[in-house]
Each structure stands twice: as structure tokens, then as C-alpha cells.
C-alpha atoms as a PDB file:
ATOM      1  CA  UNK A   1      13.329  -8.137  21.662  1.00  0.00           C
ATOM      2  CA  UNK A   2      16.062  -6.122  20.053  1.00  0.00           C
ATOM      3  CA  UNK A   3      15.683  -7.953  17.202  1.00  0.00           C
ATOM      4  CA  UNK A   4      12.801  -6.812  17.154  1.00  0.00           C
ATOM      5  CA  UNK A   5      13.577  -2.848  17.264  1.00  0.00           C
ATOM      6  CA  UNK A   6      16.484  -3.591  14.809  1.00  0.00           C
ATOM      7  CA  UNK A   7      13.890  -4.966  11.977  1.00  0.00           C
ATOM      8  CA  UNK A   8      11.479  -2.392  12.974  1.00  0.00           C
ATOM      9  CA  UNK A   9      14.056   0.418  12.133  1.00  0.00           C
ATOM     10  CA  UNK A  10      15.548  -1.269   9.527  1.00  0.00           C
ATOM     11  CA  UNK A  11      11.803  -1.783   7.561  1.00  0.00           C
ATOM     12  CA  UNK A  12       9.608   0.372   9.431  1.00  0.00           C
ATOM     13  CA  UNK A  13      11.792   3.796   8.121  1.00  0.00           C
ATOM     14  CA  UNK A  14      11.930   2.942   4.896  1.00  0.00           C
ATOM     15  CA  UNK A  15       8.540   2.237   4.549  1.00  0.00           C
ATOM     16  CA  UNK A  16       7.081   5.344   5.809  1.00  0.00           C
ATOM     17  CA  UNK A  17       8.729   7.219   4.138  1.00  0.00           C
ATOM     18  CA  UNK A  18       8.270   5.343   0.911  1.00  0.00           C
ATOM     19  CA  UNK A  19       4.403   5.928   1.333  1.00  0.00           C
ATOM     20  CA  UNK A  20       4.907   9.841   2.078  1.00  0.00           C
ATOM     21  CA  UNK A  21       6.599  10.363  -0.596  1.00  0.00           C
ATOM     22  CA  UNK A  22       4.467   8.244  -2.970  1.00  0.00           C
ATOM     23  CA  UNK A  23       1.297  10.450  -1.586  1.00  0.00           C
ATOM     24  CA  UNK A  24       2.555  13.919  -2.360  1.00  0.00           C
ATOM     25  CA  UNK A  25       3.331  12.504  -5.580  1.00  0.00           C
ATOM     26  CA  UNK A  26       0.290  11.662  -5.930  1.00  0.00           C
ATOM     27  CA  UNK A  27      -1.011  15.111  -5.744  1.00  0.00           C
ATOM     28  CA  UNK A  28       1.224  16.550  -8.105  1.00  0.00           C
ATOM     29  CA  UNK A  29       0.333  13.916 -10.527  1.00  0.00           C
ATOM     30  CA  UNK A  30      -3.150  14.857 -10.541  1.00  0.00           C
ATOM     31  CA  UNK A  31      -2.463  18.367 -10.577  1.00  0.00           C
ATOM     32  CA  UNK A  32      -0.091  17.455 -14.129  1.00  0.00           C
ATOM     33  CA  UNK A  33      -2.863  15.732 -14.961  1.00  0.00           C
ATOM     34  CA  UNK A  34      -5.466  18.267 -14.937  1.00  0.00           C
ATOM     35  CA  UNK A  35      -3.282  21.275 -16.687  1.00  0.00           C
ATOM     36  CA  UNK A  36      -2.152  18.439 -19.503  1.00  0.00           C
ATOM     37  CA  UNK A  37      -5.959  18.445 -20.394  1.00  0.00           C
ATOM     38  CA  UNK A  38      -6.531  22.109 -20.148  1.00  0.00           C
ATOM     39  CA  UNK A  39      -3.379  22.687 -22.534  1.00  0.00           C
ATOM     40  CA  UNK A  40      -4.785  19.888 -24.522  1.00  0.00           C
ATOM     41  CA  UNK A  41      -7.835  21.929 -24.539  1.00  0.00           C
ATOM     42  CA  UNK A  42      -6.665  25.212 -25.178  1.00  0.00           C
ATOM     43  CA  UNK A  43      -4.293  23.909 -28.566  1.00  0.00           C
ATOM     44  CA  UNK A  44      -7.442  22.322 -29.927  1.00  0.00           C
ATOM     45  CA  UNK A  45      -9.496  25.101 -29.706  1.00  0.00           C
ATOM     46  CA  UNK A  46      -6.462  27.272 -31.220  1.00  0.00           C
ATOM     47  CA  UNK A  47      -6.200  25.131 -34.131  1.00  0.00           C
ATOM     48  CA  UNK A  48     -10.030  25.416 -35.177  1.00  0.00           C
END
């Protein structure tokens, strides 16, 4: 059984906060995402 709760805190930390960290990434990425095409936008419309 201790085992067990060694493998479980050995794995189990990691691992949460592997996914918290990859889902606030996630949200930043999509905000990037979103102002890359509204620059994208706003040079092409400077440029005609």
C-alpha cells in the first residue's frame, strides 16, 4: 500500500500539474492567435 502512495506522488504531481499548465496555455495561445490575425488584418488593409 505505500507503494502505492509513493507512485501516486511520484506520477500523480507531475501530471496535474503538467495538464494545468498545458490549459492556461492553451488560452493564451488562442488569445495570440486571434491578435496575430487582427495585426495580419490591420497591415493588409494599410498596404492597400
Amino acid at each position: 500500500m505505500e507503494e502505492l502512495y509513493t507512485n501516486i506522488a511520484n506520477l500523480g504531481f507531475p501530471i496535474v500539474i503538467s495538464l494545468f499548465l498545458l490549459v492556461r496555455i492553451e488560452g493564451k495561445l488562442n488569445e495570440l492567435t486571434k491578435s496575430i490575425t487582427e495585426l495580419s488584418k490591420v497591415i493588409e488593409t494599410k498596404l492597400n
